[in-house]
PDB file of N, CA and C in Angstrom:
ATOM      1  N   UNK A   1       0.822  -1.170   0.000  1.00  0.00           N
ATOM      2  CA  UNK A   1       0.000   0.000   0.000  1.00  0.00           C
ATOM      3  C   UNK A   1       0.879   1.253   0.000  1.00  0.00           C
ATOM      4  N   UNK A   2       0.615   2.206  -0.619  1.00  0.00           N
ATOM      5  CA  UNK A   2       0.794   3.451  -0.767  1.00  0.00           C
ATOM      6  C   UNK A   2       0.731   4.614   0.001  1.00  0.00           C
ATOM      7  N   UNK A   3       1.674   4.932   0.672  1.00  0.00           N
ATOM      8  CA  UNK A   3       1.182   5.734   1.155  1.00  0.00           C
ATOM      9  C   UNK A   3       0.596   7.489   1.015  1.00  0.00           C
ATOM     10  N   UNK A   4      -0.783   8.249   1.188  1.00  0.00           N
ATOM     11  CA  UNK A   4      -1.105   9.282   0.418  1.00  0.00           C
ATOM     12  C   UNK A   4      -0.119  10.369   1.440  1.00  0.00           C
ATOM     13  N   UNK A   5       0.344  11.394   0.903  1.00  0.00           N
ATOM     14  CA  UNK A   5       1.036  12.176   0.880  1.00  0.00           C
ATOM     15  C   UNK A   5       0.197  13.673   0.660  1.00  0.00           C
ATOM     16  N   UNK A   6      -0.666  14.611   1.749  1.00  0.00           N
ATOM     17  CA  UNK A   6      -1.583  15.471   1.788  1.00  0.00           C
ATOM     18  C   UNK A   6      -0.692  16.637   0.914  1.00  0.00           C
ATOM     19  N   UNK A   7       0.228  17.113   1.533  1.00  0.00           N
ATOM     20  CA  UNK A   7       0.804  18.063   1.272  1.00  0.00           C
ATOM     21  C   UNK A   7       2.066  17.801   0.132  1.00  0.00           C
ATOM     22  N   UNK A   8       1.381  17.893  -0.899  1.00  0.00           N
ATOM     23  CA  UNK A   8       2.209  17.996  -2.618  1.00  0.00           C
ATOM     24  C   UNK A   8       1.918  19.332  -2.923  1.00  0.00           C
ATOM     25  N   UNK A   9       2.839  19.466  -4.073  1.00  0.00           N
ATOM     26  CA  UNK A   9       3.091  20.650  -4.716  1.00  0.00           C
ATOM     27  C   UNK A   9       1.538  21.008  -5.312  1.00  0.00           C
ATOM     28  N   UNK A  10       0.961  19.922  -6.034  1.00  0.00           N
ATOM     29  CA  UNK A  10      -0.297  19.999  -6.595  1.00  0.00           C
ATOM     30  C   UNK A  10      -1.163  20.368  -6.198  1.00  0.00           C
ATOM     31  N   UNK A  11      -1.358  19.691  -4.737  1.00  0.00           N
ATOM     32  CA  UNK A  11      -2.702  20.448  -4.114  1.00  0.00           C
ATOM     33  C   UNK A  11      -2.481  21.313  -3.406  1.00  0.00           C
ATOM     34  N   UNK A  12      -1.607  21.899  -2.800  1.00  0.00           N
ATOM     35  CA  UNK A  12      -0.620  23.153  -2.216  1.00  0.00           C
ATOM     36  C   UNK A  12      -1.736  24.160  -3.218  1.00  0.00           C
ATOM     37  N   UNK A  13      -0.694  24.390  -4.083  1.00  0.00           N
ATOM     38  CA  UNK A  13      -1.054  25.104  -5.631  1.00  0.00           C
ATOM     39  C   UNK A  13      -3.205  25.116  -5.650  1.00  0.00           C
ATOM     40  N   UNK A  14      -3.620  23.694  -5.656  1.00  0.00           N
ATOM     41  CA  UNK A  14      -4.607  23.733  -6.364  1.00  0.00           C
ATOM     42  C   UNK A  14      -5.906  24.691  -5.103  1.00  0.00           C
ATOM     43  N   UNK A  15      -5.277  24.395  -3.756  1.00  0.00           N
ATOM     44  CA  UNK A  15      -5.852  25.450  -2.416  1.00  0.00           C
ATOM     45  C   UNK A  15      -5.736  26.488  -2.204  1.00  0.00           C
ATOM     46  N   UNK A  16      -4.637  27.101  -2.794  1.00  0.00           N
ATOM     47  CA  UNK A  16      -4.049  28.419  -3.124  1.00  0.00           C
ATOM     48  C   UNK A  16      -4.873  29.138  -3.742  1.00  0.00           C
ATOM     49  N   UNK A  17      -5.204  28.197  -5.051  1.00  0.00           N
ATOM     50  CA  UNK A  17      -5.954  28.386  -6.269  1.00  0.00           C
ATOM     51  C   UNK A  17      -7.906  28.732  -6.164  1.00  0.00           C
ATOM     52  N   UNK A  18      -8.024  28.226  -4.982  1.00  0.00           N
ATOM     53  CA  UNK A  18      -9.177  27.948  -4.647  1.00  0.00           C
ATOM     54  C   UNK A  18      -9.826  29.156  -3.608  1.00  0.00           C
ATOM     55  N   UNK A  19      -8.673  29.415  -3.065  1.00  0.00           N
ATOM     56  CA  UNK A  19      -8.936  30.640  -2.375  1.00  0.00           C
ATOM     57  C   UNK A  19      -8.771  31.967  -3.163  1.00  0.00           C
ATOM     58  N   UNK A  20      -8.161  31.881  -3.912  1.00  0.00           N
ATOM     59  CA  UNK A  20      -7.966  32.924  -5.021  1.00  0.00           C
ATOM     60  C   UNK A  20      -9.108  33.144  -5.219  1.00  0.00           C
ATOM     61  N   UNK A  21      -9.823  32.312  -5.904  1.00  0.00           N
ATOM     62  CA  UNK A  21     -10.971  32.575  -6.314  1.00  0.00           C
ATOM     63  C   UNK A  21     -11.970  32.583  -5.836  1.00  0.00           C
ATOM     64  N   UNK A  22     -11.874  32.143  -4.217  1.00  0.00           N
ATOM     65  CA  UNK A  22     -13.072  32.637  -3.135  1.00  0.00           C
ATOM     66  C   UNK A  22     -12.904  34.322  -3.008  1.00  0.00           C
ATOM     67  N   UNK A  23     -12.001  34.399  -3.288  1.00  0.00           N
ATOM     68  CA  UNK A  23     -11.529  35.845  -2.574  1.00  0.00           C
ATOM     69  C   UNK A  23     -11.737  37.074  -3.815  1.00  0.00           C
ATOM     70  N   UNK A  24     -11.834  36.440  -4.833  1.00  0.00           N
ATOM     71  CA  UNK A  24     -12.582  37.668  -5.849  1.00  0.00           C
ATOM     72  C   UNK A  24     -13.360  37.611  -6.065  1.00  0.00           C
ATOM     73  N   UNK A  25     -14.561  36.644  -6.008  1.00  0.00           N
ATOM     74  CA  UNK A  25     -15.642  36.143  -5.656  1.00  0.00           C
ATOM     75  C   UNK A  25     -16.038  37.321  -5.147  1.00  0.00           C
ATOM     76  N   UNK A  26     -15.728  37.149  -3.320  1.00  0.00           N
ATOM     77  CA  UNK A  26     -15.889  37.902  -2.154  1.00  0.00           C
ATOM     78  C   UNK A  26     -16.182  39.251  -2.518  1.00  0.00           C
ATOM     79  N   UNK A  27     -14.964  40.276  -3.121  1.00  0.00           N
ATOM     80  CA  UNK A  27     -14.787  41.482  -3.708  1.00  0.00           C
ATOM     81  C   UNK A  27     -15.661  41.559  -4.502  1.00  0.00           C
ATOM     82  N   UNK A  28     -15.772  41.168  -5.554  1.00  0.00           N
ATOM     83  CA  UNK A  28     -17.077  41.123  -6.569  1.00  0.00           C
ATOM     84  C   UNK A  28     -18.203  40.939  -6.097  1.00  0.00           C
ATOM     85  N   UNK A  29     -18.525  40.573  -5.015  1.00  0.00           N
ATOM     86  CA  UNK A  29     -19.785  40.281  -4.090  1.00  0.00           C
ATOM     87  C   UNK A  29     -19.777  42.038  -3.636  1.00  0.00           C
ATOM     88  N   UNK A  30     -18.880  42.285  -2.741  1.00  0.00           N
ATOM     89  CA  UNK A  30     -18.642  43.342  -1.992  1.00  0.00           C
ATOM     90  C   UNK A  30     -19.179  44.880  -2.940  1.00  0.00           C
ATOM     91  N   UNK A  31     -18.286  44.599  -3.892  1.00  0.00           N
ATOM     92  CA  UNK A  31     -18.686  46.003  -4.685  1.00  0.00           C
ATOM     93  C   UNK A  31     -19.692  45.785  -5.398  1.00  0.00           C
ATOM     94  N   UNK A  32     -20.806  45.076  -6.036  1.00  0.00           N
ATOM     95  CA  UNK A  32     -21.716  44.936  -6.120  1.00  0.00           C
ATOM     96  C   UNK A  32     -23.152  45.695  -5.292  1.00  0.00           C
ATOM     97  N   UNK A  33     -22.505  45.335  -4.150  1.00  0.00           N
ATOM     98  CA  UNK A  33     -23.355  45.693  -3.041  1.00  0.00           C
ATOM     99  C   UNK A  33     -23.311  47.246  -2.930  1.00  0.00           C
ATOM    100  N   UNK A  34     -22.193  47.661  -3.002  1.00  0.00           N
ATOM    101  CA  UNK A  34     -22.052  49.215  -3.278  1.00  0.00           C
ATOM    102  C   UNK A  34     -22.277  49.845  -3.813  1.00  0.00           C
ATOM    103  N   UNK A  35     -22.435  49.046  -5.261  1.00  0.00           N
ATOM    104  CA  UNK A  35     -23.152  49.720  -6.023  1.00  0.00           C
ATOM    105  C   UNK A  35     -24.522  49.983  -6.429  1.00  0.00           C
ATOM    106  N   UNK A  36     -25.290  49.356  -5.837  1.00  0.00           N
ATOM    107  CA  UNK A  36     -26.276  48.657  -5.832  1.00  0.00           C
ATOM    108  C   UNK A  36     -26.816  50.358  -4.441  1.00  0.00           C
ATOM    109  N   UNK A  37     -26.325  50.204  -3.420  1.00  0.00           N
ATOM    110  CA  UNK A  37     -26.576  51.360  -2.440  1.00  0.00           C
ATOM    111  C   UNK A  37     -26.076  52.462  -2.840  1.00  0.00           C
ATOM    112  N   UNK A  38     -25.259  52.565  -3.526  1.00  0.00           N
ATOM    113  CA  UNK A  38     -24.710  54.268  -4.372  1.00  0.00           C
ATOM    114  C   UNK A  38     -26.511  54.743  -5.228  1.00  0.00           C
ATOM    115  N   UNK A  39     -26.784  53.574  -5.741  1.00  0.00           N
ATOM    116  CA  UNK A  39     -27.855  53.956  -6.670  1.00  0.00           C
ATOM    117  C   UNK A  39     -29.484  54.384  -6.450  1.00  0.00           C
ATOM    118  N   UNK A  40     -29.284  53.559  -4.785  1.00  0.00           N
ATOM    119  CA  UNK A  40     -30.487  53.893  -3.977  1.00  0.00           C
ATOM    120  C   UNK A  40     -30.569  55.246  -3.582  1.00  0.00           C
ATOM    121  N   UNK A  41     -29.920  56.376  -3.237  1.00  0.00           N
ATOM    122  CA  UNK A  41     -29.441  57.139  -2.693  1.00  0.00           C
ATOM    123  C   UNK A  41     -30.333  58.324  -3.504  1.00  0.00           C
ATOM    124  N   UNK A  42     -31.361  58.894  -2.614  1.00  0.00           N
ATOM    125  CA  UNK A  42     -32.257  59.603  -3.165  1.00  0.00           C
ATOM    126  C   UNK A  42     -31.051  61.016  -3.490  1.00  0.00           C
ATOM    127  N   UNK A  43     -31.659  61.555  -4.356  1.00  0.00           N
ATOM    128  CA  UNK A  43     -31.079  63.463  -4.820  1.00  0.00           C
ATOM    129  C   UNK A  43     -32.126  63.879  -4.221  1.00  0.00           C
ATOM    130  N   UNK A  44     -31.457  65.390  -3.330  1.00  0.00           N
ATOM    131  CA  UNK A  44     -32.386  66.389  -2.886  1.00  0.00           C
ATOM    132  C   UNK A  44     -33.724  66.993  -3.666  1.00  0.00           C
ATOM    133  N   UNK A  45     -34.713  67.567  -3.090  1.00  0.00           N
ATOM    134  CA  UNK A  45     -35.950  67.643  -3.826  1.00  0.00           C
ATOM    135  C   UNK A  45     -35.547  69.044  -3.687  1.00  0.00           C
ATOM    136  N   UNK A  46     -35.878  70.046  -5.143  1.00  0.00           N
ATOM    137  CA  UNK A  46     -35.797  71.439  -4.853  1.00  0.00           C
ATOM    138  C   UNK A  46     -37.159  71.974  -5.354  1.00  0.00           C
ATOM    139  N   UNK A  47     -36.871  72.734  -4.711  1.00  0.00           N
ATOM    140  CA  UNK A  47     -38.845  73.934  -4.452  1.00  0.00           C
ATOM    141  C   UNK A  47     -38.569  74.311  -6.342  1.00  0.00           C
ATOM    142  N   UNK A  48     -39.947  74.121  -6.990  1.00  0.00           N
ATOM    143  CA  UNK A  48     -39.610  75.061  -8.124  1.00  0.00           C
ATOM    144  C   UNK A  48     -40.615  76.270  -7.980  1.00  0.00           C
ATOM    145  N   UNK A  49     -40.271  77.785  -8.238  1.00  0.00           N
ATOM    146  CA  UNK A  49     -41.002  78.481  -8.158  1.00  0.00           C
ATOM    147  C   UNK A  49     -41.510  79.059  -9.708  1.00  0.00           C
ATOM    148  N   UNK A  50     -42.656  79.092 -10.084  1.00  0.00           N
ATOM    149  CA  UNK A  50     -43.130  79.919 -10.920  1.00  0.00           C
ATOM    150  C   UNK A  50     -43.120  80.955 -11.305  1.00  0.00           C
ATOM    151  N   UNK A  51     -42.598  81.657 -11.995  1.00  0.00           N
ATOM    152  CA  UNK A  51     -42.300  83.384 -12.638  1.00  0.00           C
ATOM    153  C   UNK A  51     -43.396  83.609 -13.788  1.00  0.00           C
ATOM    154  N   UNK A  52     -44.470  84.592 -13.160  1.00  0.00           N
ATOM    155  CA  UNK A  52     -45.173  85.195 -14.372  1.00  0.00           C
ATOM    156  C   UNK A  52     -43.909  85.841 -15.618  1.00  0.00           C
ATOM    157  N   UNK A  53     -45.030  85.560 -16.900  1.00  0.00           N
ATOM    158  CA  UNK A  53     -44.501  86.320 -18.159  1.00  0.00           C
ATOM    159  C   UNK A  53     -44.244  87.932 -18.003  1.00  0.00           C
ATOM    160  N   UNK A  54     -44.881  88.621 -17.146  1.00  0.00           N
ATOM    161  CA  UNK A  54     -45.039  90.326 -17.141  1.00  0.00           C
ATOM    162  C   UNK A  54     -42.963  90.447 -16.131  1.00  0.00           C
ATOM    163  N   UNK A  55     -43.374  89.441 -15.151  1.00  0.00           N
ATOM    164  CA  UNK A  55     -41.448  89.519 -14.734  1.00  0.00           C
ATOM    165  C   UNK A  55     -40.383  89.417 -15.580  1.00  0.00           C
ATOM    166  N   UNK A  56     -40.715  88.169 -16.262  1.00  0.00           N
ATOM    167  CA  UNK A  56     -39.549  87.921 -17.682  1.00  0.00           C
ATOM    168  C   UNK A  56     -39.328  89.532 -18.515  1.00  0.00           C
ATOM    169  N   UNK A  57     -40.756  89.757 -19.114  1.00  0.00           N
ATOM    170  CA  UNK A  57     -40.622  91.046 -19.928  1.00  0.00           C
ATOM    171  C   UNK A  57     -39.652  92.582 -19.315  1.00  0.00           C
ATOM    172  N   UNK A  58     -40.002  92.711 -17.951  1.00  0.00           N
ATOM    173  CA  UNK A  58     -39.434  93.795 -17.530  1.00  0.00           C
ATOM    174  C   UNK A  58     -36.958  93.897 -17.246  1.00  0.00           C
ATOM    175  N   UNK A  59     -37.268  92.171 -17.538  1.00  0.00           N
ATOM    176  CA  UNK A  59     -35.848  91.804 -16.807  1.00  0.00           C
ATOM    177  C   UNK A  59     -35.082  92.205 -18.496  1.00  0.00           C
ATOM    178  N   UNK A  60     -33.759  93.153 -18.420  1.00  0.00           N
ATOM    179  CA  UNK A  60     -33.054  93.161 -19.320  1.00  0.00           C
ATOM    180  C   UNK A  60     -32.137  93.023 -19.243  1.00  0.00           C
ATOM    181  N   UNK A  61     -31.347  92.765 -20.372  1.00  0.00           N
ATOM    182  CA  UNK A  61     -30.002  92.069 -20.386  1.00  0.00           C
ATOM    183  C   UNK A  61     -28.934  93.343 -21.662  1.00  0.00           C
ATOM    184  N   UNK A  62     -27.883  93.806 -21.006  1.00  0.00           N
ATOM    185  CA  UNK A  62     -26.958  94.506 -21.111  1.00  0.00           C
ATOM    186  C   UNK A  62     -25.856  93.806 -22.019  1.00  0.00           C
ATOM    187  N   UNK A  63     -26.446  93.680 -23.146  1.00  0.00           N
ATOM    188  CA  UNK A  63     -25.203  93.197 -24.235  1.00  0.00           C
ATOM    189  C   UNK A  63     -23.817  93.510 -24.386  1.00  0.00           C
ATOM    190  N   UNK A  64     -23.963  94.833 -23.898  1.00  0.00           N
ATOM    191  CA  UNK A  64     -22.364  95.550 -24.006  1.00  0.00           C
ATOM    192  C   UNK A  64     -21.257  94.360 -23.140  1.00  0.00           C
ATOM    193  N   UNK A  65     -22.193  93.993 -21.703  1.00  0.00           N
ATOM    194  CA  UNK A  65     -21.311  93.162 -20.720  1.00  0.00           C
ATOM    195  C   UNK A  65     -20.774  91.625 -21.610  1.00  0.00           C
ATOM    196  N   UNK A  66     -21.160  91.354 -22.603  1.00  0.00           N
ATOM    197  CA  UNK A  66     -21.206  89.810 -22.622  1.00  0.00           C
ATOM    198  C   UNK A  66     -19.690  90.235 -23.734  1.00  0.00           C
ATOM    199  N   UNK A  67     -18.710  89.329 -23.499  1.00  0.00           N
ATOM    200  CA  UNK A  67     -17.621  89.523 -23.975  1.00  0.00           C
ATOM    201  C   UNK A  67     -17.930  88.369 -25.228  1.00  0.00           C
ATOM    202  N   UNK A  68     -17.352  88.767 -26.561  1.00  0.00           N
ATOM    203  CA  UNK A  68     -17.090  87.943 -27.756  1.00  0.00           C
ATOM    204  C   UNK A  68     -16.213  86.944 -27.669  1.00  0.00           C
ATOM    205  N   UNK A  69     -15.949  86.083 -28.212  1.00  0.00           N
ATOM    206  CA  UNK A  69     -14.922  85.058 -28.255  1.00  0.00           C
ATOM    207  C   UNK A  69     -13.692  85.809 -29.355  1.00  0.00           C
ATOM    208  N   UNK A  70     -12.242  85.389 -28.656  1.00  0.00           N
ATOM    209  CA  UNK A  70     -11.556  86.535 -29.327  1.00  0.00           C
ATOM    210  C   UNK A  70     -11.238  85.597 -30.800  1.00  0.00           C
ATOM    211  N   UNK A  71     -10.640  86.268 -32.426  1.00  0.00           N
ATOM    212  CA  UNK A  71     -10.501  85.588 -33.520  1.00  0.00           C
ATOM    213  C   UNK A  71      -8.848  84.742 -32.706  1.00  0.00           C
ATOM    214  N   UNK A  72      -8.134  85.893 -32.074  1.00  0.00           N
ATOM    215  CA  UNK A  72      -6.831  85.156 -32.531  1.00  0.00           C
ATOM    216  C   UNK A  72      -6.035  85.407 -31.292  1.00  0.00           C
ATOM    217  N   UNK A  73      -5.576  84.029 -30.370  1.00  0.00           N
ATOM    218  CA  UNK A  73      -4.915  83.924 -29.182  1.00  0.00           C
ATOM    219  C   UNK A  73      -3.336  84.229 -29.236  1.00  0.00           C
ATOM    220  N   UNK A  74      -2.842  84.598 -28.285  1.00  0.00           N
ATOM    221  CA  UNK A  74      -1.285  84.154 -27.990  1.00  0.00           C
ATOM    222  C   UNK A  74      -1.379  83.886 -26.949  1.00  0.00           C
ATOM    223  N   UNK A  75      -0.593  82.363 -26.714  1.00  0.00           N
ATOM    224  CA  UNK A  75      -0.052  81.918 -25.134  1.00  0.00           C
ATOM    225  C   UNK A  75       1.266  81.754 -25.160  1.00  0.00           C
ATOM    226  N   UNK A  76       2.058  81.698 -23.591  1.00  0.00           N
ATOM    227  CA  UNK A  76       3.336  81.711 -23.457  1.00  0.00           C
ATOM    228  C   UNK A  76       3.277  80.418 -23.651  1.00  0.00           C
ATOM    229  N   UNK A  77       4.537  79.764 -23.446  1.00  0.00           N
ATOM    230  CA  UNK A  77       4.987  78.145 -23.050  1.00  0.00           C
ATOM    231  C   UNK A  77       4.191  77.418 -21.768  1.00  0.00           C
ATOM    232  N   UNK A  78       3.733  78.461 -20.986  1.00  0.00           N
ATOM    233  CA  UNK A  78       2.950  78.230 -20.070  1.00  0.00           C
ATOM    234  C   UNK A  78       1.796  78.306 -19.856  1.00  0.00           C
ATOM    235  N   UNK A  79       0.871  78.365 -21.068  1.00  0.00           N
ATOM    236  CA  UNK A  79      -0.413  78.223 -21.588  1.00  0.00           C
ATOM    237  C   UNK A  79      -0.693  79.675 -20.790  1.00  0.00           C
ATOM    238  N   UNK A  80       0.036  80.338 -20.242  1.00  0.00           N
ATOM    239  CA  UNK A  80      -1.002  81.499 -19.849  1.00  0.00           C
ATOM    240  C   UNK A  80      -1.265  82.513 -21.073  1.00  0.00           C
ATOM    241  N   UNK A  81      -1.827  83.299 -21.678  1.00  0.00           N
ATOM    242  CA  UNK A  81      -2.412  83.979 -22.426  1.00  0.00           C
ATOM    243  C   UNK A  81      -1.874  85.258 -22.121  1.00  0.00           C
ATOM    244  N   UNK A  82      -1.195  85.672 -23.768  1.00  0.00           N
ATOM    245  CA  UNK A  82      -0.594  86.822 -23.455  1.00  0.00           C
ATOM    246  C   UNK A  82      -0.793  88.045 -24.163  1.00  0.00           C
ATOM    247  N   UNK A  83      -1.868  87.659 -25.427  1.00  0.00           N
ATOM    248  CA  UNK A  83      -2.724  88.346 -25.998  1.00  0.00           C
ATOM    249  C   UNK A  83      -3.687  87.981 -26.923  1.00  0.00           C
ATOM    250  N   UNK A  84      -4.784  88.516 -26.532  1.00  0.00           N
ATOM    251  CA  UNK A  84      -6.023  88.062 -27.476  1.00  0.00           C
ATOM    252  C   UNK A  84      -6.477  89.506 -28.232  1.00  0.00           C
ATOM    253  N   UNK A  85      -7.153  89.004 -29.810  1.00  0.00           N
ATOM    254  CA  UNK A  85      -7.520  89.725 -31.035  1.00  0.00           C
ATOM    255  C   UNK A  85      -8.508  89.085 -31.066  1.00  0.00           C
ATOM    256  N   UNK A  86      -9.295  90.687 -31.335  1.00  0.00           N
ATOM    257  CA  UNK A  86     -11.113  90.341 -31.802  1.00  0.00           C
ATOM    258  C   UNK A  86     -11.241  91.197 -33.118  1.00  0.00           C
ATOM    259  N   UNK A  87     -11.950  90.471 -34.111  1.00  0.00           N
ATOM    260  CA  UNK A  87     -12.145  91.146 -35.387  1.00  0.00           C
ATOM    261  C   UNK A  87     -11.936  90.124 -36.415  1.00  0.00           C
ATOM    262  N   UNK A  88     -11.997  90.522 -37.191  1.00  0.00           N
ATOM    263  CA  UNK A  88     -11.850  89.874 -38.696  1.00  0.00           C
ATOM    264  C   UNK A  88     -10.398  89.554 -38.752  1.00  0.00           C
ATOM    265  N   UNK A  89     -10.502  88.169 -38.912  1.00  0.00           N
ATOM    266  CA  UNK A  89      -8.515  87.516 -38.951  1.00  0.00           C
ATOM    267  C   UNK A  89      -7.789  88.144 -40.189  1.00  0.00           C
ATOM    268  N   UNK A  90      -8.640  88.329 -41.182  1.00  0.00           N
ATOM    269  CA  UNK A  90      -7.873  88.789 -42.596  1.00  0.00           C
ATOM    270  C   UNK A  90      -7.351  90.432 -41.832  1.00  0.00           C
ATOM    271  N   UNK A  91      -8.010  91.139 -41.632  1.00  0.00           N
ATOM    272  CA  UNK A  91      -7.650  92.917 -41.181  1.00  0.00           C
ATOM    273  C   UNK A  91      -6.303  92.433 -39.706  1.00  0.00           C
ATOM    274  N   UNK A  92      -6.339  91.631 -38.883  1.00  0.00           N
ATOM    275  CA  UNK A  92      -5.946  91.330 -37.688  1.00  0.00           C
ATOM    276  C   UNK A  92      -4.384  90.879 -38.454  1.00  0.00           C
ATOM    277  N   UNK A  93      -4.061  89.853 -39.438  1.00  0.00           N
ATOM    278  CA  UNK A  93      -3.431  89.169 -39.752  1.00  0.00           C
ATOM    279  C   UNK A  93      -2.559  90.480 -40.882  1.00  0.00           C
ATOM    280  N   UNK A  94      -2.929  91.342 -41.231  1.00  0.00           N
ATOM    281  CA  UNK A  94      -2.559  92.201 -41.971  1.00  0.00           C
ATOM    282  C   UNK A  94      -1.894  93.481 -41.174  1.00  0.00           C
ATOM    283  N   UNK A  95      -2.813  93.821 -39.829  1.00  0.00           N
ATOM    284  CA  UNK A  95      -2.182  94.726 -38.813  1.00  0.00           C
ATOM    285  C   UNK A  95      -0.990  94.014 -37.895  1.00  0.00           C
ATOM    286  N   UNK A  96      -1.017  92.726 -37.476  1.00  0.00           N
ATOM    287  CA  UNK A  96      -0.286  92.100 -36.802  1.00  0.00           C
ATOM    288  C   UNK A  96       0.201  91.177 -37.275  1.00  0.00           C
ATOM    289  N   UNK A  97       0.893  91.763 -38.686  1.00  0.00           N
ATOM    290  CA  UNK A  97       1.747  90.608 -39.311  1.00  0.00           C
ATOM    291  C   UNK A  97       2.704  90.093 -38.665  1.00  0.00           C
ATOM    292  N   UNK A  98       3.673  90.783 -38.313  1.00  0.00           N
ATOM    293  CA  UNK A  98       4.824  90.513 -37.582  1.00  0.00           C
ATOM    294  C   UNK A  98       4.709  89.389 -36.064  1.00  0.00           C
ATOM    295  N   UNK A  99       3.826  89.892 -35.508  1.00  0.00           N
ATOM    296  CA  UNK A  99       3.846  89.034 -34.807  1.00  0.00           C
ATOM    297  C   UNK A  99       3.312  87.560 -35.005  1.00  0.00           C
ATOM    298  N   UNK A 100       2.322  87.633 -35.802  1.00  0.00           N
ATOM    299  CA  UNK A 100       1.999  86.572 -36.139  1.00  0.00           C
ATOM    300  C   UNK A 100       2.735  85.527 -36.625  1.00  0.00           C
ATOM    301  N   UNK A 101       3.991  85.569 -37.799  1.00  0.00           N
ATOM    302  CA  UNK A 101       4.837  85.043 -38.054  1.00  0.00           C
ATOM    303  C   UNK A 101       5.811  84.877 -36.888  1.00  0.00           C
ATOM    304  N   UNK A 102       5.745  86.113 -36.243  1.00  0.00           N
ATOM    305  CA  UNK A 102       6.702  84.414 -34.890  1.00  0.00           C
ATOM    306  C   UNK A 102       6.157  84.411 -34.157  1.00  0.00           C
ATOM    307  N   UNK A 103       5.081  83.914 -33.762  1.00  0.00           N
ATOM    308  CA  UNK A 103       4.156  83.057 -33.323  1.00  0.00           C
ATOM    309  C   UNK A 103       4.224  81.563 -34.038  1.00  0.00           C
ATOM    310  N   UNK A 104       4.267  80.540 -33.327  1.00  0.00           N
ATOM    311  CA  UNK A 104       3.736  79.201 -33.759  1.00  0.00           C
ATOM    312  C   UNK A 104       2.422  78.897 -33.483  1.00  0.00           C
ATOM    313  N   UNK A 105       2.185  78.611 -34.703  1.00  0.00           N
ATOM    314  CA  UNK A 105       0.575  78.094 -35.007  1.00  0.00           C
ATOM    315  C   UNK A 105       0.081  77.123 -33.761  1.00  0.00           C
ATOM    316  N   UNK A 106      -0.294  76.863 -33.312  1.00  0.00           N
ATOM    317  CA  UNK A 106      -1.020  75.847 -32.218  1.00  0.00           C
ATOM    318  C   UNK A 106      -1.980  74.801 -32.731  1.00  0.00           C
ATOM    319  N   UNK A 107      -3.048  75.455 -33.173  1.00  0.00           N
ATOM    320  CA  UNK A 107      -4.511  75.022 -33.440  1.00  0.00           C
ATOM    321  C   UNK A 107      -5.627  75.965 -33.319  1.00  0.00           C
ATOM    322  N   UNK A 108      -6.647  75.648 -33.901  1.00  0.00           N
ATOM    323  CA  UNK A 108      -8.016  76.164 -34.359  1.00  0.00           C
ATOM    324  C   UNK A 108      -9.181  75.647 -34.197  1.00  0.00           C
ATOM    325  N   UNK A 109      -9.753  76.377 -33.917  1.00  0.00           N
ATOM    326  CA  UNK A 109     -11.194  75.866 -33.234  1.00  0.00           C
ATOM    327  C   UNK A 109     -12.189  76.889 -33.831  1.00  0.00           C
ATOM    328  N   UNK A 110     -13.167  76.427 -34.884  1.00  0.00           N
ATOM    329  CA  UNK A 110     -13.934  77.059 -35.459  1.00  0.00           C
ATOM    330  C   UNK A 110     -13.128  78.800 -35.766  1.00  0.00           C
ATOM    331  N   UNK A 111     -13.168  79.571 -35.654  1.00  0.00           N
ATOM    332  CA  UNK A 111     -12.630  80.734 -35.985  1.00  0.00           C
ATOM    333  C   UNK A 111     -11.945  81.582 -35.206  1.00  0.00           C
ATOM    334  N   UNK A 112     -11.392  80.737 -34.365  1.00  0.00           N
ATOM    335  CA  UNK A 112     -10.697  80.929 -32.915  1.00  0.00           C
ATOM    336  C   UNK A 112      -9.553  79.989 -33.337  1.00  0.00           C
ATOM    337  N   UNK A 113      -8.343  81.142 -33.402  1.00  0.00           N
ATOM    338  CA  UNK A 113      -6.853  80.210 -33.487  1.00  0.00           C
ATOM    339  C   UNK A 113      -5.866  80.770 -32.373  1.00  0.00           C
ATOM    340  N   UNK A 114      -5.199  79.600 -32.390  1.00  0.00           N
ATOM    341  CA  UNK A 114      -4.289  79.894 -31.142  1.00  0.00           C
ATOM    342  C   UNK A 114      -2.458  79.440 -31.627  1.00  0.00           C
ATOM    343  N   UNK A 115      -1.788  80.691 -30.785  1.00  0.00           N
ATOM    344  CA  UNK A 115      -0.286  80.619 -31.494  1.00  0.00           C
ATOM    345  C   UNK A 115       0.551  81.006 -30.373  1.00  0.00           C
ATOM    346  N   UNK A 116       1.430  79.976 -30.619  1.00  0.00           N
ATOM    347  CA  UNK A 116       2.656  80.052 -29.209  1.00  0.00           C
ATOM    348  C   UNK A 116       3.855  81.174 -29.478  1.00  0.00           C
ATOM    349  N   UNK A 117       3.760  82.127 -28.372  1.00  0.00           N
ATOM    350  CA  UNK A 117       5.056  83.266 -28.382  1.00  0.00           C
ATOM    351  C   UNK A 117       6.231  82.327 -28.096  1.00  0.00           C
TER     352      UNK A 117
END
């Protein structure tokens, strides 16, 4: 007869193996659950109040305050901004030739370009 031998490399390994996978199991159980209570989690209720049309009409709005998006940026190396141009890029690009050429181009965003001093 033979004798069995509990502790081999094999089943060492294969208990190891077994707990491994109790144990993410476990975690995957765990955060489940968290998520599951993150989602229960009512949002505050806010009052809505009603505004007659005759309030809207009297409220005005001061266009002068609302600033344009400028045509044409300069930033340092340090993205801080060291001058912005509003107007037509063709008249802008013709008054501020010089600088523009040493400036490096950056990128463009609809009619908004940006160039590194």
């Amino acid at each position: 007869m033979k004798p069995t031998i509990i502790l081999t490399q094999k089943n060492v390994c294969a208990f190891l193996g077994l707990i491994m996978a109790l144990t993410i199991l476990w975690s995957a159980n765990a955060e489940a659950k968290v998520d599951t209570i993150n989602e229960v989690i009512p949002m505050e209720l806010k009052e809505i109040h009603e505004v007659s049309e005759e309030a809207i009409l009297f409220f005005e709005i001061d266009m002068e305050e609302v600033k344009e998006q400028p045509t044409i940026t300069f930033i340092n190396k340090y993205g801080v901004i060291v001058a912005e141009f509003y107007g037509d890029k063709s008249t802008l690009k013709n008054k501020f030739k010089e600088s523009i050429e040493k400036g490096k181009f950056i990128t463009a965003f609809g009619k908004h370009e940006f160039y590194l001093m």
